[in-house]
N, C-alpha and C. Protein backbone atom coordinates (compact mmCIF):
# COMPACT_ATOMS: atom_id res chain seq x y z
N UNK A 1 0.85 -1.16 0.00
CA UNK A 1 0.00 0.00 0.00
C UNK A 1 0.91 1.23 0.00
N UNK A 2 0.53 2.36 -1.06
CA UNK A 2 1.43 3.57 -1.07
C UNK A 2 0.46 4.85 -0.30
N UNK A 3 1.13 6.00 0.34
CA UNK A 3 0.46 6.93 0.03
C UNK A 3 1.14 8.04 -0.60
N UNK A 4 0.02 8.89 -1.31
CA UNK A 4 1.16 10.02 -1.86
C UNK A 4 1.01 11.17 -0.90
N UNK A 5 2.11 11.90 -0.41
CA UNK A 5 2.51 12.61 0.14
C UNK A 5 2.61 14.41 -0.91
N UNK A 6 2.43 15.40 -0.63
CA UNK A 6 2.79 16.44 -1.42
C UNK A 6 3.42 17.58 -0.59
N UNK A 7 4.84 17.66 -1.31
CA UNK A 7 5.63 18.97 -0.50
C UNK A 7 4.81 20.05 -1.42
N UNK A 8 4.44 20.86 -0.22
CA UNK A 8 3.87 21.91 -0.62
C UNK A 8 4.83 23.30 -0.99
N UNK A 9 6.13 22.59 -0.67
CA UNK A 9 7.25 23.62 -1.46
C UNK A 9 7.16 23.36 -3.00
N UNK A 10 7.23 22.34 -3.06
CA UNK A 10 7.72 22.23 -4.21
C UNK A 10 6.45 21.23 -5.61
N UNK A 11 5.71 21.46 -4.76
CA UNK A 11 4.22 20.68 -5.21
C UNK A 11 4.61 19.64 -6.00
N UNK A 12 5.35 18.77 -5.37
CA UNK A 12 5.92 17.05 -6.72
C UNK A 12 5.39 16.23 -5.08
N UNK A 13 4.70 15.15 -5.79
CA UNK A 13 4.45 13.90 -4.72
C UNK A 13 5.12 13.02 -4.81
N UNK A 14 5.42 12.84 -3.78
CA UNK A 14 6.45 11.22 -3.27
C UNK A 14 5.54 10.63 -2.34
N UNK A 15 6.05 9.18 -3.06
CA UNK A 15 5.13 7.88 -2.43
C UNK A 15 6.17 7.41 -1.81
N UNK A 16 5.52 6.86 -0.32
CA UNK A 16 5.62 6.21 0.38
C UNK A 16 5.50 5.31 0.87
N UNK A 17 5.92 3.89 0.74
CA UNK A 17 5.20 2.81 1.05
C UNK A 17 4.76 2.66 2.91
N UNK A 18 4.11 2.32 2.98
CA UNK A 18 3.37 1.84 4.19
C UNK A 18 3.02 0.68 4.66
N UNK A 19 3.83 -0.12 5.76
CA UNK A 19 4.24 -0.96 6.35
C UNK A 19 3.25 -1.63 6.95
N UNK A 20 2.50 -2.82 6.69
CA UNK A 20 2.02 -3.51 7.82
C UNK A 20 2.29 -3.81 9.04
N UNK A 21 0.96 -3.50 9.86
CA UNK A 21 0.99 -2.86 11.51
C UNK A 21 1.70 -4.59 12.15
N UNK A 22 2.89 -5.03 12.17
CA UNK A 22 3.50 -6.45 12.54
C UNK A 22 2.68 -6.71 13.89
N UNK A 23 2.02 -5.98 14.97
CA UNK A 23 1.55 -6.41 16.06
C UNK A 23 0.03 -6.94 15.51
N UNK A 24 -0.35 -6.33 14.88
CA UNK A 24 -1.67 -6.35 14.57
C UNK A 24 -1.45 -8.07 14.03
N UNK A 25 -0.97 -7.87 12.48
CA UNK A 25 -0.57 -9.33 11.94
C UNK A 25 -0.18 -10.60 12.95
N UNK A 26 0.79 -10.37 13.93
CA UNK A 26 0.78 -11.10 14.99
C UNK A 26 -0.59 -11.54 16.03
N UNK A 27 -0.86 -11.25 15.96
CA UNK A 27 -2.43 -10.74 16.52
C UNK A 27 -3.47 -11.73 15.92
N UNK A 28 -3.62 -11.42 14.79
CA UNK A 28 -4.34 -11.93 13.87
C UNK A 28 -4.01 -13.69 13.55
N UNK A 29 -2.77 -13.94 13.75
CA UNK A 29 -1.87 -15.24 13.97
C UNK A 29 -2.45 -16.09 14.39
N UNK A 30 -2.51 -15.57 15.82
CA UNK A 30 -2.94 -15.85 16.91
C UNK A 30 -4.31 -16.18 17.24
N UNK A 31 -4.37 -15.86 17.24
CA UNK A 31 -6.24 -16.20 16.57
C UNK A 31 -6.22 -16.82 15.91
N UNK A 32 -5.92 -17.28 14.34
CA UNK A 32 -6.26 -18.50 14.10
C UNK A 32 -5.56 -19.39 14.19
N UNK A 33 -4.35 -19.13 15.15
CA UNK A 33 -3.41 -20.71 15.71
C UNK A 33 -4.69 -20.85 17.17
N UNK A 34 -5.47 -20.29 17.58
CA UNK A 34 -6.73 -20.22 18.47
C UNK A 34 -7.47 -21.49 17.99
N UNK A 35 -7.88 -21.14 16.63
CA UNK A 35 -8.96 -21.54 15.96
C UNK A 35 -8.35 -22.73 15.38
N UNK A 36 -7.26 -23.43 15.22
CA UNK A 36 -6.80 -24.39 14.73
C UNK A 36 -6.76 -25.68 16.06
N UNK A 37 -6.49 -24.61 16.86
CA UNK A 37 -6.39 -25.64 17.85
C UNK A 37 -7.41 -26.05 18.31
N UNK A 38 -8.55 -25.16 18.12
CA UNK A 38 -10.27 -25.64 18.57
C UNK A 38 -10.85 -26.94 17.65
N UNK A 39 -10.30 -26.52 16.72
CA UNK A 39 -10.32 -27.53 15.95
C UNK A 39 -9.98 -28.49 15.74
N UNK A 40 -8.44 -28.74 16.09
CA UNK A 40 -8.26 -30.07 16.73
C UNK A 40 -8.61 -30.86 17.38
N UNK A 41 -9.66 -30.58 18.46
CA UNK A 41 -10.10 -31.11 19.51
C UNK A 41 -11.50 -31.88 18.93
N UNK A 42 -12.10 -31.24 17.89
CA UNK A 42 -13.50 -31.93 17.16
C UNK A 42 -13.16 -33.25 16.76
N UNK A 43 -14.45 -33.85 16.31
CA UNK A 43 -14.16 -35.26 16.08
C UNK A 43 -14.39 -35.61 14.54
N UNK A 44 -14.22 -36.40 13.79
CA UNK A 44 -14.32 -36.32 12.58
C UNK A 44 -15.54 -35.89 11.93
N UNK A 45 -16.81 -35.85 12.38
CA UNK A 45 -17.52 -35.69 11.78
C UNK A 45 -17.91 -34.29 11.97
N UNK A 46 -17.57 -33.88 13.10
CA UNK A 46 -17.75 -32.14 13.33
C UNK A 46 -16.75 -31.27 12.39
N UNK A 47 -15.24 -31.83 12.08
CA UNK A 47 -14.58 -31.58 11.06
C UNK A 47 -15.30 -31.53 10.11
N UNK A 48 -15.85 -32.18 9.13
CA UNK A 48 -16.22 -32.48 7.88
C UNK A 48 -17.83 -31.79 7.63
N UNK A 49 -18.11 -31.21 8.80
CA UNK A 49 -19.55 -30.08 8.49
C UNK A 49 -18.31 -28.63 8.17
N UNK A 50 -17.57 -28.50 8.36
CA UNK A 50 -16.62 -27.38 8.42
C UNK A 50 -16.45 -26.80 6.69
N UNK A 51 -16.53 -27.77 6.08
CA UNK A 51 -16.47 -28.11 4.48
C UNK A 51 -14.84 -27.61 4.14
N UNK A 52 -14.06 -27.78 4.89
CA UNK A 52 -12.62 -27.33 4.96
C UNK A 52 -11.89 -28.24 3.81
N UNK A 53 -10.69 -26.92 3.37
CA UNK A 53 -9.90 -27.76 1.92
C UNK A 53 -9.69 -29.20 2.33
N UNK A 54 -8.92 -29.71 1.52
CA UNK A 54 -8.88 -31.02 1.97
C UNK A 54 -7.25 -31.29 2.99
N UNK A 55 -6.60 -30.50 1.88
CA UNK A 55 -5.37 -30.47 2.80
C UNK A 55 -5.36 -29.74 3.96
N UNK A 56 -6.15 -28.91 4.79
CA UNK A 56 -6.48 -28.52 5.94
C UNK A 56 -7.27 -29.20 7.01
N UNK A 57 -7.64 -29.98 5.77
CA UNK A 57 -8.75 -31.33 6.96
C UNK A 57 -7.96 -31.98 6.91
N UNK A 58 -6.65 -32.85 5.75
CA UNK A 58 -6.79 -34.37 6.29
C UNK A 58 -5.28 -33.86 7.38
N UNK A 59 -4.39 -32.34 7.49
CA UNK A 59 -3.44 -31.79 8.03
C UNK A 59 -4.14 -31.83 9.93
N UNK A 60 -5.40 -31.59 9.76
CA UNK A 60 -5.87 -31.59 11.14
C UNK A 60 -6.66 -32.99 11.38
N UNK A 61 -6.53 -33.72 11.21
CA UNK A 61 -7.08 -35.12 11.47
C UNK A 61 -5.28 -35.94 12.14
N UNK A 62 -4.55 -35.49 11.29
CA UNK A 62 -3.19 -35.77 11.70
C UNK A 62 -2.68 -35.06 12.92
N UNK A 63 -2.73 -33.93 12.71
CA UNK A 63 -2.82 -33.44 14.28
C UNK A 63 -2.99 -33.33 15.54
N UNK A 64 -4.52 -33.99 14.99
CA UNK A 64 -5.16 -34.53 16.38
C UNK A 64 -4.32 -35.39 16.91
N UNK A 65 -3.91 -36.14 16.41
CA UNK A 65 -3.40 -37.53 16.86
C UNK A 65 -1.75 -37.26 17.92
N UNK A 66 -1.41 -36.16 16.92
CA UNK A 66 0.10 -35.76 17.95
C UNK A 66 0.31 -35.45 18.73
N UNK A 67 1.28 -35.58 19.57
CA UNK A 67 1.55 -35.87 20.94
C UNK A 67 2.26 -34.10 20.81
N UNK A 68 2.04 -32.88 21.80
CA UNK A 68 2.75 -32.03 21.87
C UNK A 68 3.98 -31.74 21.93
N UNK A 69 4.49 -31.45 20.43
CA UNK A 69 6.17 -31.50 20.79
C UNK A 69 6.39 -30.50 19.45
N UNK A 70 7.78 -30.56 18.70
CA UNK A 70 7.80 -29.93 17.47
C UNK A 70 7.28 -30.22 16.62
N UNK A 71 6.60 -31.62 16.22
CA UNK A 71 6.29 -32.08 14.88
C UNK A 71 5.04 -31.77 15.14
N UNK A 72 4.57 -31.19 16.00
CA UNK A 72 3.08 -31.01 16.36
C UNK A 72 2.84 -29.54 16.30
N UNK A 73 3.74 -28.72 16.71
CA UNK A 73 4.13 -27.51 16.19
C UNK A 73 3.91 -27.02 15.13
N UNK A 74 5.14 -27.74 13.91
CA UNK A 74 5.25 -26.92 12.15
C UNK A 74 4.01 -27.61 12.08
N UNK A 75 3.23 -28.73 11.99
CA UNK A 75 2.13 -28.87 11.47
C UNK A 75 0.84 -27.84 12.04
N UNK A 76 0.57 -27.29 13.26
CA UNK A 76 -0.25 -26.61 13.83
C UNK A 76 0.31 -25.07 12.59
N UNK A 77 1.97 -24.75 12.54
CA UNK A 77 1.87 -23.72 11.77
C UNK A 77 1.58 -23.55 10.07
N UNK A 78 1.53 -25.15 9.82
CA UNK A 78 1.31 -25.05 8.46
C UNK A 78 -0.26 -24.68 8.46
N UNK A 79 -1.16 -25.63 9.01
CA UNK A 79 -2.49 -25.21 9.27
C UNK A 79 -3.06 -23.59 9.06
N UNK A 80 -2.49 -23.03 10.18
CA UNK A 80 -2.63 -22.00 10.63
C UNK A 80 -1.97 -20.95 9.12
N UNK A 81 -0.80 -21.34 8.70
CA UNK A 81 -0.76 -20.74 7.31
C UNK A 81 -1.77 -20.88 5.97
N UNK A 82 -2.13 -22.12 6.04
CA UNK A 82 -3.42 -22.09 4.80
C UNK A 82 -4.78 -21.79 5.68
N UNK A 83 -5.14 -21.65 6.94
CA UNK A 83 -6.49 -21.01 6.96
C UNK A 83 -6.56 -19.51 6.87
N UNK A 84 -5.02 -18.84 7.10
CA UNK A 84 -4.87 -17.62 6.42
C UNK A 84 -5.74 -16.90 5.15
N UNK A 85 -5.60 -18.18 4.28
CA UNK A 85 -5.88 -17.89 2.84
C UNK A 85 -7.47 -18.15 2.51
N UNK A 86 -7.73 -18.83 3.63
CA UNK A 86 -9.92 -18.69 3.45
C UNK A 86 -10.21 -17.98 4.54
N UNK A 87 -11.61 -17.54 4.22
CA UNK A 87 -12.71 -16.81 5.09
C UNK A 87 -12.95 -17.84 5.94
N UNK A 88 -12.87 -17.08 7.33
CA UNK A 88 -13.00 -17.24 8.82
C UNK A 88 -13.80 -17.48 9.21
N UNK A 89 -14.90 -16.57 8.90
CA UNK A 89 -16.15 -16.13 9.70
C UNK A 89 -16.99 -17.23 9.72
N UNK A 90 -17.76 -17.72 8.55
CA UNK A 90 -18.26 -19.12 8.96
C UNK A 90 -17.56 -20.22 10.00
N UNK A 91 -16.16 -20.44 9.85
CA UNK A 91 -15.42 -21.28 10.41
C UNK A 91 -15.96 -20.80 12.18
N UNK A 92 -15.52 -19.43 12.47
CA UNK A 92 -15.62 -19.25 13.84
C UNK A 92 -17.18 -18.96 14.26
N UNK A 93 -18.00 -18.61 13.69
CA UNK A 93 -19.71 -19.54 14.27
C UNK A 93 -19.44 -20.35 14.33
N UNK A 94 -19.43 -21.86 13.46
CA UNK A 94 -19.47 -22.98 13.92
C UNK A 94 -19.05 -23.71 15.12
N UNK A 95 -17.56 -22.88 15.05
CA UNK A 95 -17.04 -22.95 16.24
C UNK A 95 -17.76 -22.68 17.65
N UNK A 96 -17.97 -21.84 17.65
CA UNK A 96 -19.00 -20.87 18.56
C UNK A 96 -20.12 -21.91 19.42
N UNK A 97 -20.94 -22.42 17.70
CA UNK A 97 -22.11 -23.12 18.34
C UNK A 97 -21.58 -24.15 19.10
N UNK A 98 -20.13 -25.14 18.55
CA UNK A 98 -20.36 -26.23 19.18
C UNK A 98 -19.65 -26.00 20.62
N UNK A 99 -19.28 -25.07 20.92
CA UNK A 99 -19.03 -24.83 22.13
C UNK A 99 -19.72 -24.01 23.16
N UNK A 100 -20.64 -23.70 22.38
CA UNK A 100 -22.17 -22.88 23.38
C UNK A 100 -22.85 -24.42 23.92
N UNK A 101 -22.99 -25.34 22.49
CA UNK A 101 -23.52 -26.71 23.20
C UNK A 101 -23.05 -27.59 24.11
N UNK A 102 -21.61 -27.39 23.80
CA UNK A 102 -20.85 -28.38 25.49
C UNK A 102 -20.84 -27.45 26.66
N UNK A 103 -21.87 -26.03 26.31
CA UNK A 103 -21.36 -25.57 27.59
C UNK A 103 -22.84 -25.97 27.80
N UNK A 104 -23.77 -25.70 27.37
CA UNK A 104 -25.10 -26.28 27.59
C UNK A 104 -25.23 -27.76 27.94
N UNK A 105 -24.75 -28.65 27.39
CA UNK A 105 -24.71 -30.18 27.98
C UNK A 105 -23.72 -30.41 29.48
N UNK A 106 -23.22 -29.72 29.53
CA UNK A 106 -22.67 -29.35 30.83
C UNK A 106 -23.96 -28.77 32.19
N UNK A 107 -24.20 -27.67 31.37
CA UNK A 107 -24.94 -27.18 32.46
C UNK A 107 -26.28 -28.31 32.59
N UNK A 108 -26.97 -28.68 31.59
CA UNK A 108 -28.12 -29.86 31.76
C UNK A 108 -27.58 -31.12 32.65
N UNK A 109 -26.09 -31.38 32.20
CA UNK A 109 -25.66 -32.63 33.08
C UNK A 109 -25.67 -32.15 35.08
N UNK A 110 -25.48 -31.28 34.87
CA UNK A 110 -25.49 -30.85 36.43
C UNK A 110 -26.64 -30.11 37.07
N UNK A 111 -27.67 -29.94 36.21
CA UNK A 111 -29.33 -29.85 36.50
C UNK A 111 -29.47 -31.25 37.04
N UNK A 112 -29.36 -32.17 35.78
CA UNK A 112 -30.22 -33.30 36.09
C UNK A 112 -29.79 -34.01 37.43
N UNK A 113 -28.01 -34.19 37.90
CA UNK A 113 -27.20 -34.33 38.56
C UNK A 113 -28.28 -33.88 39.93
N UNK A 114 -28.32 -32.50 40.08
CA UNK A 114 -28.72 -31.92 41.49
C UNK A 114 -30.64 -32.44 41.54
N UNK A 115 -31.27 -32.18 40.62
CA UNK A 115 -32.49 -33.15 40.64
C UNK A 115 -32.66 -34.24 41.28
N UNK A 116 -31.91 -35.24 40.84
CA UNK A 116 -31.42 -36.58 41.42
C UNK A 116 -31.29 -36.76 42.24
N UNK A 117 -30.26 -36.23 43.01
CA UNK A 117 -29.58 -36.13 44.17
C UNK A 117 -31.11 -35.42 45.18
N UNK A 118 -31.26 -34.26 45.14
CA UNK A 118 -32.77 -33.76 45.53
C UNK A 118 -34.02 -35.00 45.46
N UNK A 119 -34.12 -35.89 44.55
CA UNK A 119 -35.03 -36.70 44.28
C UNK A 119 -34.68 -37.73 45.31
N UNK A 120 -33.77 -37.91 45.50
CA UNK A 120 -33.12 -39.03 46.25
C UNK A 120 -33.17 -38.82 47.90
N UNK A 121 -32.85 -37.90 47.93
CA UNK A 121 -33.18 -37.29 49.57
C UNK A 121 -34.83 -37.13 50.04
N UNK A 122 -35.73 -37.24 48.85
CA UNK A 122 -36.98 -36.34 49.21
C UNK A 122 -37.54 -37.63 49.62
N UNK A 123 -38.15 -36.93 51.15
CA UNK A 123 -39.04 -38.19 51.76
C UNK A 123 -40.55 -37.91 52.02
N UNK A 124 -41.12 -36.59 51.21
CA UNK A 124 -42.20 -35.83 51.35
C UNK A 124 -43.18 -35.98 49.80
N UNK A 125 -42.19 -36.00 48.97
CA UNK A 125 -42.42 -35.68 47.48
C UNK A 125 -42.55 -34.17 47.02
N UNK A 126 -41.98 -33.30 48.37
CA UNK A 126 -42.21 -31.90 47.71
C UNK A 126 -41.27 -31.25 46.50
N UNK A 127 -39.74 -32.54 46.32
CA UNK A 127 -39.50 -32.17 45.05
C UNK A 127 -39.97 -32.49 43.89
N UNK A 128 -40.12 -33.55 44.42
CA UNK A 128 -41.09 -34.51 43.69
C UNK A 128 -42.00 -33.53 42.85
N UNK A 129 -43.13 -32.78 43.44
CA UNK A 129 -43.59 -31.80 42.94
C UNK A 129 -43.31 -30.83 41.99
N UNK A 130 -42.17 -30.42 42.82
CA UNK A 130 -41.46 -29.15 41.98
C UNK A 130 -41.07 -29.14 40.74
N UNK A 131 -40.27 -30.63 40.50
CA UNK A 131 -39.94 -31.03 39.42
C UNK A 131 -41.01 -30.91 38.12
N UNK A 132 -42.50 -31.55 38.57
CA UNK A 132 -42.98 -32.14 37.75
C UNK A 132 -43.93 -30.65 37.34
N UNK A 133 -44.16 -29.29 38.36
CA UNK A 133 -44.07 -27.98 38.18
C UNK A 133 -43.60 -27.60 36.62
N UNK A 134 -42.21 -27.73 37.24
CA UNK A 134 -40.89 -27.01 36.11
C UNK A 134 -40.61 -27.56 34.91
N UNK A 135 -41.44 -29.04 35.02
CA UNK A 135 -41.04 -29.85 33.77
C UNK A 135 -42.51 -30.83 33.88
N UNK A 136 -43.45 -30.35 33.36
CA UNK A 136 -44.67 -30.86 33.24
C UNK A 136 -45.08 -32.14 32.06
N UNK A 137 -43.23 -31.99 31.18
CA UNK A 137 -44.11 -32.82 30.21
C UNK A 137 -43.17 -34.50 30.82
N UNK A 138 -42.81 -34.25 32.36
CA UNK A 138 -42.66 -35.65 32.70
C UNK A 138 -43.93 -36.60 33.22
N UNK A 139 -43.35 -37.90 32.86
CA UNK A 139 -44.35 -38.76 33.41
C UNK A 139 -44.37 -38.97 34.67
N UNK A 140 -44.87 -38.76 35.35
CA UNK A 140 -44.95 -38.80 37.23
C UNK A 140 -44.90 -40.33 37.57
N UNK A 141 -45.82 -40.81 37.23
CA UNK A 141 -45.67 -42.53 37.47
C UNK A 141 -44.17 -43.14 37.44
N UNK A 142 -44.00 -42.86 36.05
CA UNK A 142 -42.53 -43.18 36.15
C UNK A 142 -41.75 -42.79 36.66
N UNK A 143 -41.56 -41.88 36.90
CA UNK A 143 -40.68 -41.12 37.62
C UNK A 143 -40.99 -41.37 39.21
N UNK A 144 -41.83 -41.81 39.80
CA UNK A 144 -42.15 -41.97 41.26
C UNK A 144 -41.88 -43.37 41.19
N UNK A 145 -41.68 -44.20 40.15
CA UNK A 145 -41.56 -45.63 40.45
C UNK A 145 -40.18 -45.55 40.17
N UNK A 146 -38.87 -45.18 39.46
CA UNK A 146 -37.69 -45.07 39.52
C UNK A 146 -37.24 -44.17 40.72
N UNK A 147 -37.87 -43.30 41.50
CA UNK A 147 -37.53 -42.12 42.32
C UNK A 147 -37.19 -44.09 43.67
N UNK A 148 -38.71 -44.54 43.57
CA UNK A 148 -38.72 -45.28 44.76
C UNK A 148 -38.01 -46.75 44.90
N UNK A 149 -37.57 -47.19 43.51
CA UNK A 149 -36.56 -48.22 43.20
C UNK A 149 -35.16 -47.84 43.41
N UNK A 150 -34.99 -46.49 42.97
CA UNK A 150 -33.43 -45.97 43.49
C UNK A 150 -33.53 -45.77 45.05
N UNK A 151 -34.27 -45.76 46.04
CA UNK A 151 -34.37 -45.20 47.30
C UNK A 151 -34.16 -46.96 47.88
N UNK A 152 -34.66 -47.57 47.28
CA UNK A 152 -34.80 -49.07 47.70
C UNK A 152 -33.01 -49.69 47.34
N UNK A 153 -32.52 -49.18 46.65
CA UNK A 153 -31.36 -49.82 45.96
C UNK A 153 -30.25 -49.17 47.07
N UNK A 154 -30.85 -48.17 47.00
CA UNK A 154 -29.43 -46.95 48.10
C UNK A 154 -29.16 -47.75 49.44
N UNK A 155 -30.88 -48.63 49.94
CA UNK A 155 -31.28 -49.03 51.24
C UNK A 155 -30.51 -50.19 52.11
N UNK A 156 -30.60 -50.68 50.70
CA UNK A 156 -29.96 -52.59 50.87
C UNK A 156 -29.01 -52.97 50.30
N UNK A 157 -28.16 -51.48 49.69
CA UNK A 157 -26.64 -51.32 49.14
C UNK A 157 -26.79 -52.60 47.72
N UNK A 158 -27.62 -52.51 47.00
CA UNK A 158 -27.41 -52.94 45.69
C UNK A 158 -27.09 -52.35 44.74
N UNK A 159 -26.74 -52.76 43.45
CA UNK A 159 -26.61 -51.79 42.61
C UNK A 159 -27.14 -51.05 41.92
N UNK A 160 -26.66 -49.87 41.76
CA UNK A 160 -27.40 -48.75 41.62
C UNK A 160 -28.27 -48.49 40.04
N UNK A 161 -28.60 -49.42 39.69
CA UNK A 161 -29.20 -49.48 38.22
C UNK A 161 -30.47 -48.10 38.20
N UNK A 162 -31.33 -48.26 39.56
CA UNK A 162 -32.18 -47.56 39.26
C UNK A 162 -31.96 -46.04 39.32
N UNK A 163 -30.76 -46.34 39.94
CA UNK A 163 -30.37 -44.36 40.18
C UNK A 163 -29.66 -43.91 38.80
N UNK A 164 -29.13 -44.82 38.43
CA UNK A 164 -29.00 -44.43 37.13
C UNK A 164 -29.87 -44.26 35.97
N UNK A 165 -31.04 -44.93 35.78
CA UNK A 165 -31.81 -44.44 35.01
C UNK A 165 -32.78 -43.33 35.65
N UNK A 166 -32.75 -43.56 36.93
CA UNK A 166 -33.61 -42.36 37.39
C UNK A 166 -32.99 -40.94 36.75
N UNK A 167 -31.19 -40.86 36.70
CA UNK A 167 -30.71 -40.04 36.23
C UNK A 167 -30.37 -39.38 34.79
N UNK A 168 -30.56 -40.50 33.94
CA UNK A 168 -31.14 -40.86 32.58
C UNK A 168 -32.61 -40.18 32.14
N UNK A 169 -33.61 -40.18 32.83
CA UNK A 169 -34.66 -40.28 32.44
C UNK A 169 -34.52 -38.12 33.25
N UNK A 170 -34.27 -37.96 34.02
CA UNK A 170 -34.01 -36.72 34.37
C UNK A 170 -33.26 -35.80 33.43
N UNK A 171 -32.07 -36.57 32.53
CA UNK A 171 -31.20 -35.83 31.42
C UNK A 171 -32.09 -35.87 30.30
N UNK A 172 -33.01 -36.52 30.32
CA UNK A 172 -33.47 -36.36 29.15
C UNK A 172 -34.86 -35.53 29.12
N UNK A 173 -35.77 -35.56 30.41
CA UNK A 173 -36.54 -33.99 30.46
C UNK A 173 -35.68 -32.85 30.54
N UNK A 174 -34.62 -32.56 31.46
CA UNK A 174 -34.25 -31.53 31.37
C UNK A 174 -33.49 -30.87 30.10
N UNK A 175 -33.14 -31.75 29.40
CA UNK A 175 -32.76 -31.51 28.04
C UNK A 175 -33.50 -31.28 27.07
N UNK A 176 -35.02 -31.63 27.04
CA UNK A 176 -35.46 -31.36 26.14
C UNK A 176 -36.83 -30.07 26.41
């Protein structure tokens, strides 16, 4: 990029070239050695909604696999050099969503988690209640006959089959 400059002594313009801002570019690096590495972590099939070149997909499928050291390195920088050369922006939504959703399956896993645990203690049914309040499209029957098979299992130290589906059947109202 030039700009022209004009001495107003002598009214002749001289160009100047103009230097890319190196922090900025560094910057920018960085971010998508960010975004390469998020990407590493997906699994093949979350890769391949990405619709990524091929040598950028089959470069990060190899990746995945490496153990952190140098050869794991120039390949993270070759990456990071050809996503240079495509548009981002789709790439980083996608990104986005699938990590809004593990933060969401997170937070549902530790709803259903404290439910459970609440379900398990209740000797009144007033969570019992609450639950079926906040999440109306459960089946109560069922849910009072797994609530009282896991309470029976906790009792006589067997295994815990029913607390687990009690906890199952909880991930899957609160999830949906």
């Amino acid at each position: 990029m030039t700009e022209n400059y004009v001495n107003e002594q002598e009214d002749e313009v001289t160009n100047y070239a103009v230097r890319p801002n190196k922090t900025k570019i560094k910057r920018n690096i960085a971010t998508i050695l960010d975004i390469a590495e998020q990407m590493t972590s997906l699994s093949f099939e979350q890769l391949n909604d990405f619709g990524l070149p091929d040598n950028i997909f089959q470069a990060l499928m190899q990746v995945a696999k490496m153990p952190y050291k140098a050869a794991r390195k120039r390949e993270m920088k070759y990456i990071t050099g050809q996503l240079r050369k495509i548009e981002l922006n789709d790439i980083q939504e996608k990104l986005a969503r699938y990590n809004s959703k593990s933060v969401h399956a997170t937070r549902e896993h530790h709803q259903a988690e404290n439910w459970r645990d609440k379900l398990m203690s209740d000797d009144d049914n007033k969570v019992l209640t609450q639950f079926l309040e906040k999440y109306p499209a459960a089946d109560s029957q069922h849910l009072r006959q797994l609530q009282r098979n896991a309470k029976k299992e906790l009792a006589t130290e067997k295994p815990l089959k029913s607390v687990r589906l009690l906890y199952k059947y909880l991930k899957n109202i609160v999830s949906s």
